[in-house]
N, C-alpha and C. Protein backbone atom coordinates (compact mmCIF):
# COMPACT_ATOMS: atom_id res chain seq x y z
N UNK A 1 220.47 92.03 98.91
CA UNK A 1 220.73 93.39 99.37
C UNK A 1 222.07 93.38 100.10
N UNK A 2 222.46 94.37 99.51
CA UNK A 2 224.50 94.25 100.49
C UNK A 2 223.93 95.22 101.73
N UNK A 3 224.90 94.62 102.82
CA UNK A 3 225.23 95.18 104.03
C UNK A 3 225.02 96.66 104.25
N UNK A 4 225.89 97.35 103.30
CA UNK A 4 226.10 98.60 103.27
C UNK A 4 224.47 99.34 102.81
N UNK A 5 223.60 98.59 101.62
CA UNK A 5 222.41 99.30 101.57
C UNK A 5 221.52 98.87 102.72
N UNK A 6 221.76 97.61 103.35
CA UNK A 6 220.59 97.53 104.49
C UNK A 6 220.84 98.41 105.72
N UNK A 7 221.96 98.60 105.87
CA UNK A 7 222.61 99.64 106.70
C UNK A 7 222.02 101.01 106.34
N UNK A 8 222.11 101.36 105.69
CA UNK A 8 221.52 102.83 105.01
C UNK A 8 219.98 102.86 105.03
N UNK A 9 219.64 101.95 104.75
CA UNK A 9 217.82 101.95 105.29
C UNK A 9 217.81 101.99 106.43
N UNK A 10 218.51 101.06 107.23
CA UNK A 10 218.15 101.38 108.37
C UNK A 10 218.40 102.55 109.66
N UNK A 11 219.76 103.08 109.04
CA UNK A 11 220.15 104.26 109.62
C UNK A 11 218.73 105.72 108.95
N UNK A 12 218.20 105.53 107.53
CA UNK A 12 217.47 106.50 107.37
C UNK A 12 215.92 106.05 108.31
N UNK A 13 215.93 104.83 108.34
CA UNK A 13 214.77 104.65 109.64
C UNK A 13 214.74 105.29 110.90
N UNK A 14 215.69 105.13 111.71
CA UNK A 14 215.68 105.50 112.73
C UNK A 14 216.10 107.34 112.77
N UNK A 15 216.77 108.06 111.46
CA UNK A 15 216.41 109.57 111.78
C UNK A 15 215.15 110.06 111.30
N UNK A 16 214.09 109.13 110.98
CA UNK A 16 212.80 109.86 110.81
C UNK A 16 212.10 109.26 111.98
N UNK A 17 212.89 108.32 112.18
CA UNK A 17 211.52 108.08 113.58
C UNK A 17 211.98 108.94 114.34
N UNK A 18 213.49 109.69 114.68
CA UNK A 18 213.90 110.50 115.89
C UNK A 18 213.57 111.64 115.59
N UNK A 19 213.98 112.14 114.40
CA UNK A 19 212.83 113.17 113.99
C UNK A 19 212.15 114.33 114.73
N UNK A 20 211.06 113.72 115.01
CA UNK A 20 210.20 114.65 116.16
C UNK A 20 210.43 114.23 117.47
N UNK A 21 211.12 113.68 117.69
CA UNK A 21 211.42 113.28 119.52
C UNK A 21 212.68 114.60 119.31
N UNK A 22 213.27 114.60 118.63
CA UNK A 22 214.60 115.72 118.68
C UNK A 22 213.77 116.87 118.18
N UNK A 23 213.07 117.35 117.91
CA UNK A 23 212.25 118.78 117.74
C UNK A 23 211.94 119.11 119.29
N UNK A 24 211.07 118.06 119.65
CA UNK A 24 211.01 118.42 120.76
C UNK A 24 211.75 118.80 121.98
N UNK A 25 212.99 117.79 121.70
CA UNK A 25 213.92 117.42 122.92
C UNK A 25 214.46 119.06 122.99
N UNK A 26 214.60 119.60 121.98
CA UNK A 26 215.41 120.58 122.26
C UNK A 26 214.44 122.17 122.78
N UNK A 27 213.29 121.53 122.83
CA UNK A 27 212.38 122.92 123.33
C UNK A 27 212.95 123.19 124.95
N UNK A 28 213.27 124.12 125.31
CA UNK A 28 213.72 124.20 127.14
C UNK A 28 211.93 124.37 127.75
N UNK A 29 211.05 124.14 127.39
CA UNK A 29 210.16 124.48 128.18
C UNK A 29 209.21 122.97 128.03
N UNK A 30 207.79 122.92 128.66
CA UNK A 30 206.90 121.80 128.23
C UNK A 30 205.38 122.58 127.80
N UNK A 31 204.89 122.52 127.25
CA UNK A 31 203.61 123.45 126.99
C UNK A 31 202.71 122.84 127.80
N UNK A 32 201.99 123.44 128.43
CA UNK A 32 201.07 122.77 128.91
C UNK A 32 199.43 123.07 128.42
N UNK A 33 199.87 124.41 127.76
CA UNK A 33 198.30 125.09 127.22
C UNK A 33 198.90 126.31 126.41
N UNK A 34 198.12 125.66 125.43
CA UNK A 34 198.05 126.32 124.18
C UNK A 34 197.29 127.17 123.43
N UNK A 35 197.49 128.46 123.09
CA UNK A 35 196.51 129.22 122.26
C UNK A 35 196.60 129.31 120.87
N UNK A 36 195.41 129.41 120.10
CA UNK A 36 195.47 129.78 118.56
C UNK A 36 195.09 128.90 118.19
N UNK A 37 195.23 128.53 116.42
CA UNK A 37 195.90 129.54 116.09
C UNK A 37 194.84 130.77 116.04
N UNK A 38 195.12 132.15 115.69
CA UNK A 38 196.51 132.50 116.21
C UNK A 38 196.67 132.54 117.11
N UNK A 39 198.29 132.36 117.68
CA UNK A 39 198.44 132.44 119.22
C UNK A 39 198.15 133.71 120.02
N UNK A 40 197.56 133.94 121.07
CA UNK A 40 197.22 135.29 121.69
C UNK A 40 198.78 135.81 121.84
N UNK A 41 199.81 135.33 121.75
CA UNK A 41 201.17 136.02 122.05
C UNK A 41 201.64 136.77 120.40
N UNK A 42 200.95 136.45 119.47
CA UNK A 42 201.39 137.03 118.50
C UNK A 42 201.11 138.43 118.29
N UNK A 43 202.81 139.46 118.06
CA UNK A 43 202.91 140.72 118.13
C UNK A 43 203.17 140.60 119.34
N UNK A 44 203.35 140.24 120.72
CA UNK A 44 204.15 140.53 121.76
C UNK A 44 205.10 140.38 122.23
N UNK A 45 205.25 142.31 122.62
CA UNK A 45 206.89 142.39 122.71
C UNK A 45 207.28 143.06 123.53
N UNK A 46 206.68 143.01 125.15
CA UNK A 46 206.82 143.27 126.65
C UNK A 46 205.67 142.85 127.06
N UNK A 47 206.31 142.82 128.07
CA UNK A 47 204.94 142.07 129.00
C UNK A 47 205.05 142.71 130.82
N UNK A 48 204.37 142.68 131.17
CA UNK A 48 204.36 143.34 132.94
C UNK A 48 204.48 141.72 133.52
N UNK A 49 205.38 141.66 134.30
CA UNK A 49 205.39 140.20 135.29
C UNK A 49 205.28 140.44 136.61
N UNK A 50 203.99 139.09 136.82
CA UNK A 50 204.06 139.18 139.10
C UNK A 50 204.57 138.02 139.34
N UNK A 51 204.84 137.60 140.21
CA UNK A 51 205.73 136.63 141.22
C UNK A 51 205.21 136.04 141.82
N UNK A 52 204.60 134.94 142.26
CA UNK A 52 203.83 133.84 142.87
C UNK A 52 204.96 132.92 143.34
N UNK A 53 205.07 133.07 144.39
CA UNK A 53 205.89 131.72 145.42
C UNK A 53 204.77 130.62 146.59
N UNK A 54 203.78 131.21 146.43
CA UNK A 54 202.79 130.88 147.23
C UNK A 54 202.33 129.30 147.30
N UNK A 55 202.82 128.61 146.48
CA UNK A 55 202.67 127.09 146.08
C UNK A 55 204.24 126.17 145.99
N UNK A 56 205.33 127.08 146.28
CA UNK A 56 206.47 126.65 146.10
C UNK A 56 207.00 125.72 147.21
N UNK A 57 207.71 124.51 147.09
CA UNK A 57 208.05 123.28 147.42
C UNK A 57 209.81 124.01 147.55
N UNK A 58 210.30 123.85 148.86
CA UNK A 58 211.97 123.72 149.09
C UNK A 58 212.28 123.33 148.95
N UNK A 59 213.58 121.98 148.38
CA UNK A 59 214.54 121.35 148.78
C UNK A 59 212.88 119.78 149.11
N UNK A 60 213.21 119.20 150.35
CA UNK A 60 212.32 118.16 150.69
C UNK A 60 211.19 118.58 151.56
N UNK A 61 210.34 120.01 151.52
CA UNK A 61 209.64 120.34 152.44
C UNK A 61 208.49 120.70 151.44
N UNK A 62 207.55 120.53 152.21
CA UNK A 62 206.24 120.71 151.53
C UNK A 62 205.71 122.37 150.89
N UNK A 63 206.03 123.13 152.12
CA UNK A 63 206.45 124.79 151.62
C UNK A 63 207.11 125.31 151.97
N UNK A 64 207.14 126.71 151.27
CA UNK A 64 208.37 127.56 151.81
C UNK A 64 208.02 127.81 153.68
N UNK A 65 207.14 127.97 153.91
CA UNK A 65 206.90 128.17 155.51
C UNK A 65 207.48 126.99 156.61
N UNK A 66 207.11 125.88 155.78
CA UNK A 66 207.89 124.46 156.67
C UNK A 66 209.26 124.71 156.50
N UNK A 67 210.25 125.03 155.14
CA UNK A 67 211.30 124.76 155.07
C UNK A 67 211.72 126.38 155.92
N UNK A 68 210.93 127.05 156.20
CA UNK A 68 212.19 128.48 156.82
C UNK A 68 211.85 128.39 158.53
N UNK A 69 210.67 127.55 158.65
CA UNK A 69 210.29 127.23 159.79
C UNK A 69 212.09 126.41 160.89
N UNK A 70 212.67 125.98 159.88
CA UNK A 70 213.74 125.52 160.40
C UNK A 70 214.87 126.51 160.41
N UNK A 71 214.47 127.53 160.36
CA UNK A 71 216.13 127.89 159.91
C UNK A 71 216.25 129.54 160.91
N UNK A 72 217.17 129.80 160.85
CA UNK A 72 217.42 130.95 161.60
C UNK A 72 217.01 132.43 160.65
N UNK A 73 216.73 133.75 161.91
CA UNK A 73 216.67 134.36 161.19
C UNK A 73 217.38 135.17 160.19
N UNK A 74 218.66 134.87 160.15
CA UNK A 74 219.47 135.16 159.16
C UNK A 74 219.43 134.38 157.72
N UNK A 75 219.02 132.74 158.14
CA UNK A 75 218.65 131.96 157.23
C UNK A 75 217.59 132.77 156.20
N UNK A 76 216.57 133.22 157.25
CA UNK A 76 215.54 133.48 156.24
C UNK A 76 215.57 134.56 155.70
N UNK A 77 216.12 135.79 156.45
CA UNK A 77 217.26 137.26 155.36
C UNK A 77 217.06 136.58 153.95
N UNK A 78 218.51 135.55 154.06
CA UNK A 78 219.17 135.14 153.04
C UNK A 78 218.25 134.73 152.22
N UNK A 79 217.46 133.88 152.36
CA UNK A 79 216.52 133.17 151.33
C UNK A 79 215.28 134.23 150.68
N UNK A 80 214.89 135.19 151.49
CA UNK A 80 214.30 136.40 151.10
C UNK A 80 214.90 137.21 149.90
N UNK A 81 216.19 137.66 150.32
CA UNK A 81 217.24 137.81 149.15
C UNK A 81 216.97 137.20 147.90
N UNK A 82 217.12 135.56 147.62
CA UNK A 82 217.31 134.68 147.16
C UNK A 82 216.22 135.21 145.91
N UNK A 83 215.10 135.00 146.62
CA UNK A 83 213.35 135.08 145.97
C UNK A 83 213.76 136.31 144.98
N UNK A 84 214.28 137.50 145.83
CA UNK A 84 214.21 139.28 145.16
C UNK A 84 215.20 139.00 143.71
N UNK A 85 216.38 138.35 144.16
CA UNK A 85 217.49 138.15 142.98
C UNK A 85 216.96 137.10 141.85
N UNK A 86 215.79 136.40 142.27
CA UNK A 86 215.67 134.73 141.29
C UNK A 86 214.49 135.94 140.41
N UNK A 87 213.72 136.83 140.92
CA UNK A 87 212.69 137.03 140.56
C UNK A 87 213.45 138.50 139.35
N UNK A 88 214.56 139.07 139.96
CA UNK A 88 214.88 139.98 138.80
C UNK A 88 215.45 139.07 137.66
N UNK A 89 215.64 137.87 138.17
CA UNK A 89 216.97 137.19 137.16
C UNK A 89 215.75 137.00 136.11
N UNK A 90 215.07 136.52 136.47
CA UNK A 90 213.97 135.94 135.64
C UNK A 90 213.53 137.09 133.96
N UNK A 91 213.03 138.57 134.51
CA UNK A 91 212.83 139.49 134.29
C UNK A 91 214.24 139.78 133.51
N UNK A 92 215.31 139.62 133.33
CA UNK A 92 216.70 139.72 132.50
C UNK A 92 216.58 138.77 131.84
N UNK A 93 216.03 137.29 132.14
CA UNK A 93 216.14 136.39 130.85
C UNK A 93 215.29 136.97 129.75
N UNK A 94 214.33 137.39 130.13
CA UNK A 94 212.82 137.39 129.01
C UNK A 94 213.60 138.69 128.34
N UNK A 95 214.50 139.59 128.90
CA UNK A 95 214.91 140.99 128.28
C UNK A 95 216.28 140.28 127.06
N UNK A 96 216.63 139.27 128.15
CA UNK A 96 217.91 138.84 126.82
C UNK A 96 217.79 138.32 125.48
N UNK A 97 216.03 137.49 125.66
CA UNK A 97 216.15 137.20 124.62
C UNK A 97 214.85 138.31 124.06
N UNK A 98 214.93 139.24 124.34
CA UNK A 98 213.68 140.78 123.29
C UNK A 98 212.37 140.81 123.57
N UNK A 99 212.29 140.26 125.02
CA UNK A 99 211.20 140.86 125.76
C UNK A 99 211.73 141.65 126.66
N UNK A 100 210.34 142.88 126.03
CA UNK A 100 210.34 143.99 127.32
C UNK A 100 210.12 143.54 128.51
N UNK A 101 210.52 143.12 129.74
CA UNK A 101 209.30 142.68 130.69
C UNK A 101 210.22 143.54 131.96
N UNK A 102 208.85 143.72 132.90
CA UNK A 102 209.26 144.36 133.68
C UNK A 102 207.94 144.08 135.08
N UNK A 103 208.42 144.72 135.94
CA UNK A 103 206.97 143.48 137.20
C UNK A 103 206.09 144.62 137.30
N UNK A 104 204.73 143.96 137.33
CA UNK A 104 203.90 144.42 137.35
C UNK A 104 203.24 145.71 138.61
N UNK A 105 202.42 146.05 138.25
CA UNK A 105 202.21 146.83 139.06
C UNK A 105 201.24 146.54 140.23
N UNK A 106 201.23 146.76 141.99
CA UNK A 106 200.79 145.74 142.79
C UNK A 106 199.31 145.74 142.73
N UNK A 107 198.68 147.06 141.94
CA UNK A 107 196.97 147.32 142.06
C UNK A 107 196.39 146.74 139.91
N UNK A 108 197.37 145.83 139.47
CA UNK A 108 197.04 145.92 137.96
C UNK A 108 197.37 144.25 137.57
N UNK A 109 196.71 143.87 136.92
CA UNK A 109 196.74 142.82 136.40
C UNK A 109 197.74 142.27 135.52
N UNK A 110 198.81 141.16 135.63
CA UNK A 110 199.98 141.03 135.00
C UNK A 110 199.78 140.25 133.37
N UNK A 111 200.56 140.73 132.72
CA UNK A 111 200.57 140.03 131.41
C UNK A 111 201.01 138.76 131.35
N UNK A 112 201.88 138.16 133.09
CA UNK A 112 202.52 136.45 132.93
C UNK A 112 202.56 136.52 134.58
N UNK A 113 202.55 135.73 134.67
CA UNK A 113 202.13 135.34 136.04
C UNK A 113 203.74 134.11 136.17
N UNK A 114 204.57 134.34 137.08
CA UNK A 114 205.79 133.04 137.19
C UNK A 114 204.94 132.93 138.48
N UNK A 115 205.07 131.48 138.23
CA UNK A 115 204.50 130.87 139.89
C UNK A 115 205.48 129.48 139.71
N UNK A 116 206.11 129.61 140.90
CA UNK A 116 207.58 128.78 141.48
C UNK A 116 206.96 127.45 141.62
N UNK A 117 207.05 126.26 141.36
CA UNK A 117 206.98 124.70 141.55
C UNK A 117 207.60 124.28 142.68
N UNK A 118 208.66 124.82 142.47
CA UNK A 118 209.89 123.98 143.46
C UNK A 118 211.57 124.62 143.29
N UNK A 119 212.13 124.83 144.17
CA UNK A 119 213.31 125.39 144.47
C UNK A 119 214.08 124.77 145.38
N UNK A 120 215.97 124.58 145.22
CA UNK A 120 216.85 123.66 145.51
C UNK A 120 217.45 124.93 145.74
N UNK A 121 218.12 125.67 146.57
CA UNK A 121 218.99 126.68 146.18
C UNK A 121 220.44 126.04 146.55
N UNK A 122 220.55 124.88 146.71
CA UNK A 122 221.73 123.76 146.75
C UNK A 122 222.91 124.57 147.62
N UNK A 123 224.07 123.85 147.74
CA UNK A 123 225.15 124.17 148.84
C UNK A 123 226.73 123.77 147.52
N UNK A 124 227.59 124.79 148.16
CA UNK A 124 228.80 123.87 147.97
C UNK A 124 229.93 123.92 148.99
N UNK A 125 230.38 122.70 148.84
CA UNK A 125 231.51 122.66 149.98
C UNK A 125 233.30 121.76 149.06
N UNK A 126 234.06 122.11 149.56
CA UNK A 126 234.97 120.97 148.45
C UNK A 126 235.02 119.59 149.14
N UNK A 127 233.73 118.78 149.69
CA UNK A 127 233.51 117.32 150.07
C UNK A 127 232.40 117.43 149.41
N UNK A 128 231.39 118.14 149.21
CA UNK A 128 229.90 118.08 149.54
C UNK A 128 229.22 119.42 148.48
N UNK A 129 228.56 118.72 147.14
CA UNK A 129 227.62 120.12 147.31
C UNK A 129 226.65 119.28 146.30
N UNK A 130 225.56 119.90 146.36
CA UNK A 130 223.91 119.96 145.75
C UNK A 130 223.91 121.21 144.71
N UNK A 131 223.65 120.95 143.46
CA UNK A 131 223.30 121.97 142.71
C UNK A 131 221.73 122.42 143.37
N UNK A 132 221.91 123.65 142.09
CA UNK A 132 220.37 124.71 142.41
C UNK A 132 219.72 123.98 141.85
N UNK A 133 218.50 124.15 141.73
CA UNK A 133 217.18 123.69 140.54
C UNK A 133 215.90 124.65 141.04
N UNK A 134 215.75 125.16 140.08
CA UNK A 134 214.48 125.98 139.91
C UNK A 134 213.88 125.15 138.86
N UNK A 135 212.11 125.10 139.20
CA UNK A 135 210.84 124.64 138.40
C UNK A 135 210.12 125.83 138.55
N UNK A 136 209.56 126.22 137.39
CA UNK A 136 208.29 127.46 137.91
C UNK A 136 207.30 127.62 136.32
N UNK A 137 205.58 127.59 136.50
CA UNK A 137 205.24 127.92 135.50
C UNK A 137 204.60 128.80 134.99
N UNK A 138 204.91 129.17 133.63
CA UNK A 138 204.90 130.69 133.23
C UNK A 138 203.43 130.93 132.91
N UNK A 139 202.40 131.11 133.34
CA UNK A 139 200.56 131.82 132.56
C UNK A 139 200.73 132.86 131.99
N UNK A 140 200.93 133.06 130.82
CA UNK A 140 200.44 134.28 130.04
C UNK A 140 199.09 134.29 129.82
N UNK A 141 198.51 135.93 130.48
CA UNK A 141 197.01 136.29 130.20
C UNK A 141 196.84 137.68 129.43
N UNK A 142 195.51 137.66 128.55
CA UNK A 142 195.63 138.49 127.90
C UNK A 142 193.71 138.70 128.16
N UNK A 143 193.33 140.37 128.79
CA UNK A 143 192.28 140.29 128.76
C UNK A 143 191.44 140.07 130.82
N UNK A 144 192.37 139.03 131.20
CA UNK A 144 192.34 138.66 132.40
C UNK A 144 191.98 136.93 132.53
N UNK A 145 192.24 136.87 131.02
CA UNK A 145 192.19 135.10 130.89
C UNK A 145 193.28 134.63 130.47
N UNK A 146 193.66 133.54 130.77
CA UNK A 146 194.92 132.61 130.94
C UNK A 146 194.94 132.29 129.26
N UNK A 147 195.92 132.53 128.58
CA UNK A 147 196.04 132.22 126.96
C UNK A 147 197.06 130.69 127.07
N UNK A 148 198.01 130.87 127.43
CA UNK A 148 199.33 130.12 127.32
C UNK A 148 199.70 129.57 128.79
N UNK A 149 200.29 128.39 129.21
CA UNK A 149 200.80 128.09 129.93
C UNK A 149 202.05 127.09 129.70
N UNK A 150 203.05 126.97 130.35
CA UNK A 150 204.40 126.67 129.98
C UNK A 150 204.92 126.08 131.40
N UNK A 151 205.77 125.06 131.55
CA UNK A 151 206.74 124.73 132.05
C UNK A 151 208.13 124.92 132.10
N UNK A 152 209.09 125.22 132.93
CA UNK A 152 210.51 125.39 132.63
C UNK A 152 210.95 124.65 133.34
N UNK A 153 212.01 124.25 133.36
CA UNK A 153 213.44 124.20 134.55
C UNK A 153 214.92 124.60 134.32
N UNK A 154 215.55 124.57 135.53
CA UNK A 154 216.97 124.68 135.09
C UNK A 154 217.39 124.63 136.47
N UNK A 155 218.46 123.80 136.29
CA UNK A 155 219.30 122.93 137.07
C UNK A 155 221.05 123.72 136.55
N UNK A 156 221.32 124.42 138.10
CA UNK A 156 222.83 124.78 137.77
C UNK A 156 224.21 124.46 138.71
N UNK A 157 224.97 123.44 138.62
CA UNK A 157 225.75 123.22 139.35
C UNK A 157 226.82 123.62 140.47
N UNK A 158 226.88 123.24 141.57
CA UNK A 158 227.42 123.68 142.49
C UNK A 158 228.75 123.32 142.47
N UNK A 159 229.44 124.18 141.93
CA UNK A 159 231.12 124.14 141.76
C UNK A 159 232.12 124.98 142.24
N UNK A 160 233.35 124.93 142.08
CA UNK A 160 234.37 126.13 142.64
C UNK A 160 233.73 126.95 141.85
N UNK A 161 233.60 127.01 140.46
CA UNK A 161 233.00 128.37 139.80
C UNK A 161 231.91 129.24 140.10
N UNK A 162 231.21 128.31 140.71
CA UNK A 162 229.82 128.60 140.85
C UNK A 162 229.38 128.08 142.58
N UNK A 163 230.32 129.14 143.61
CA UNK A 163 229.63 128.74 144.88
C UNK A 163 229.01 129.06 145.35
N UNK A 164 228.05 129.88 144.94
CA UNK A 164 226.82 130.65 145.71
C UNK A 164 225.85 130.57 145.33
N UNK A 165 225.33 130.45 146.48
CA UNK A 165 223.53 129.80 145.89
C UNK A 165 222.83 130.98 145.25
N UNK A 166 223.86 132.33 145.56
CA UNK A 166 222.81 133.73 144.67
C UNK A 166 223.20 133.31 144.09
N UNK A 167 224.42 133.27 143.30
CA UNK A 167 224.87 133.11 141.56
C UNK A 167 224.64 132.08 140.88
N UNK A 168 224.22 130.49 141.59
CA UNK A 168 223.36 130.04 141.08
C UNK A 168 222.23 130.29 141.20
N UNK A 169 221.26 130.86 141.90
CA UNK A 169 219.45 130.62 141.85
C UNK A 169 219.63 132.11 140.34
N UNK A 170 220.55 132.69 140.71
CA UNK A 170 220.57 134.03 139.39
C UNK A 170 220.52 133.29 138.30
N UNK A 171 221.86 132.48 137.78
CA UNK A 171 221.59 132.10 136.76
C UNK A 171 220.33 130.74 136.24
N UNK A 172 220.10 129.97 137.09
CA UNK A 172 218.78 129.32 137.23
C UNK A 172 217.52 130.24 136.72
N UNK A 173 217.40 131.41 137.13
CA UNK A 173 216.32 132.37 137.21
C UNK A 173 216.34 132.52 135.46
N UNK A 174 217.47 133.47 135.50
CA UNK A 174 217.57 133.75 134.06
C UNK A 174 218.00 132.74 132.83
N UNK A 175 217.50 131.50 133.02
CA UNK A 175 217.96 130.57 132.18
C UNK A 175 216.01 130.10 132.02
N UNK A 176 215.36 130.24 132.51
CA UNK A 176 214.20 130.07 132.91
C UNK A 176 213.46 131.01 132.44
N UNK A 177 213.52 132.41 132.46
CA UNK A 177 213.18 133.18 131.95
C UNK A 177 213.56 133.20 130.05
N UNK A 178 214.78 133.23 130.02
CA UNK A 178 214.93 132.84 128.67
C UNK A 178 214.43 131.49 127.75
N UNK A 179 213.51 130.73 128.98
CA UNK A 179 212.96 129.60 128.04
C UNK A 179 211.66 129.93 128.00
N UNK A 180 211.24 131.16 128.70
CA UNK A 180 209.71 131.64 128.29
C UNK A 180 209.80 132.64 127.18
N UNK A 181 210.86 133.65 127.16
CA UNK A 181 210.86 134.07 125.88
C UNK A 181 211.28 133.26 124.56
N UNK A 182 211.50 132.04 124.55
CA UNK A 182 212.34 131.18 123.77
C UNK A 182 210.02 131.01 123.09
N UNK A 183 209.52 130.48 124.08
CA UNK A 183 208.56 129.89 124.24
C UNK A 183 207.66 131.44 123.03
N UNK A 184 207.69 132.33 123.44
CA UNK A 184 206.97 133.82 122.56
C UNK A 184 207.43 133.54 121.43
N UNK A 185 208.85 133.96 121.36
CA UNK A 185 209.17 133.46 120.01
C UNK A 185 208.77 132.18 119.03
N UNK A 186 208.40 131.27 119.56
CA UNK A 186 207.74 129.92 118.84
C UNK A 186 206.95 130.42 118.45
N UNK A 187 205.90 130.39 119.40
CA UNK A 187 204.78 130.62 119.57
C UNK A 187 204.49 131.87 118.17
N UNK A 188 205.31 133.19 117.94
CA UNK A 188 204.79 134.21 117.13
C UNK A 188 205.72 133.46 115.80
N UNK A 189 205.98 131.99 115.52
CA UNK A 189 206.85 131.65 114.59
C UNK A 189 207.80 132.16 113.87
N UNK A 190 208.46 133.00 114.73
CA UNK A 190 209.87 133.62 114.39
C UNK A 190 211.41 132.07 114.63
């Protein structure tokens, strides 16, 4: 066998073994629960969203109450802010990619539930900066039972371009949101 054909077997070896590791690699979300077939998301095309921070992890603090427990009250203004802007950003991803979504109503049961993991809203300085990172996972319910559940993240760097922790936790938000509508779309195999 010449060089050149053992070479060629072996290069066609290793793109079928990568194969499905690269299907996957490129999903932005992790499934964690699955419906169907068919999937309960099939034919949906808005959804009502509520906001759950109630389990959310800061930076190195166990919750949001420990981590604002330190900070001034302007600190916590700001980070209040933070929540209102991450939570519309979110609500613009799912619209960018052709979900209706819009937040629910406070006496009605939501069609997706975002509940926050963990939040970095990072710093920049020109010695010193920490990107953002938002984790949060998405429950779609249909009925008042949990159909779908999903993982996201997104991690956005703290640069001259990008020095504000709104304009990053914004685009964090809506990069996150667009991996749950990324996630509908699978899901209705479009």
């Amino acid at each position: 066998m010449t060089k050149l054909r053992h070479f060629r077997r072996l290069a066609l070896a290793f793109a079928l073994a990568a194969a499905p590791l690269a299907a996957t690699a490129c999903k932005p979300y992790a499934v964690v629960q699955q419906s169907g077939p068919p999937s309960a998301l099939k034919g949906v095309t808005s959804v009502t969203v509520g906001f759950d921070w109630s389990k959310v992890t800061v930076l190195d603090k166990a919750s949001e109450a420990e981590y604002l427990a330190e900070k001034t009250a302007e600190e916590r203004a700001d980070f209040a802010k933070i929540k209102q802007e991450t939570d519309a950003a979110i609500l613009e991803g799912l619209r960018d990619r052709g979900i209706n979504a819009a937040p629910a109503a406070a006496d009605a049961a939501p069609d997706l539930v975002v509940s926050y993991i963990h939040v970095t809203t990072g710093i920049y300085t020109p010695v010193y900066s920490v990107p953002s990172k938002l984790q949060a996972r998405f429950s779609f319910q249909k009925d008042g039972k949990v159909t779908d559940v999903i993982d996201t993240k997104s991690m956005v760097g703290a640069s001259l371009t990008t020095p504000s922790d709104h304009q990053r936790m914004e685009m964090a938000g809506r990069n996150v949101g667009k991996s749950a509508a990324k996630y509908v779309s699978d899901a209705q195999g479009k």
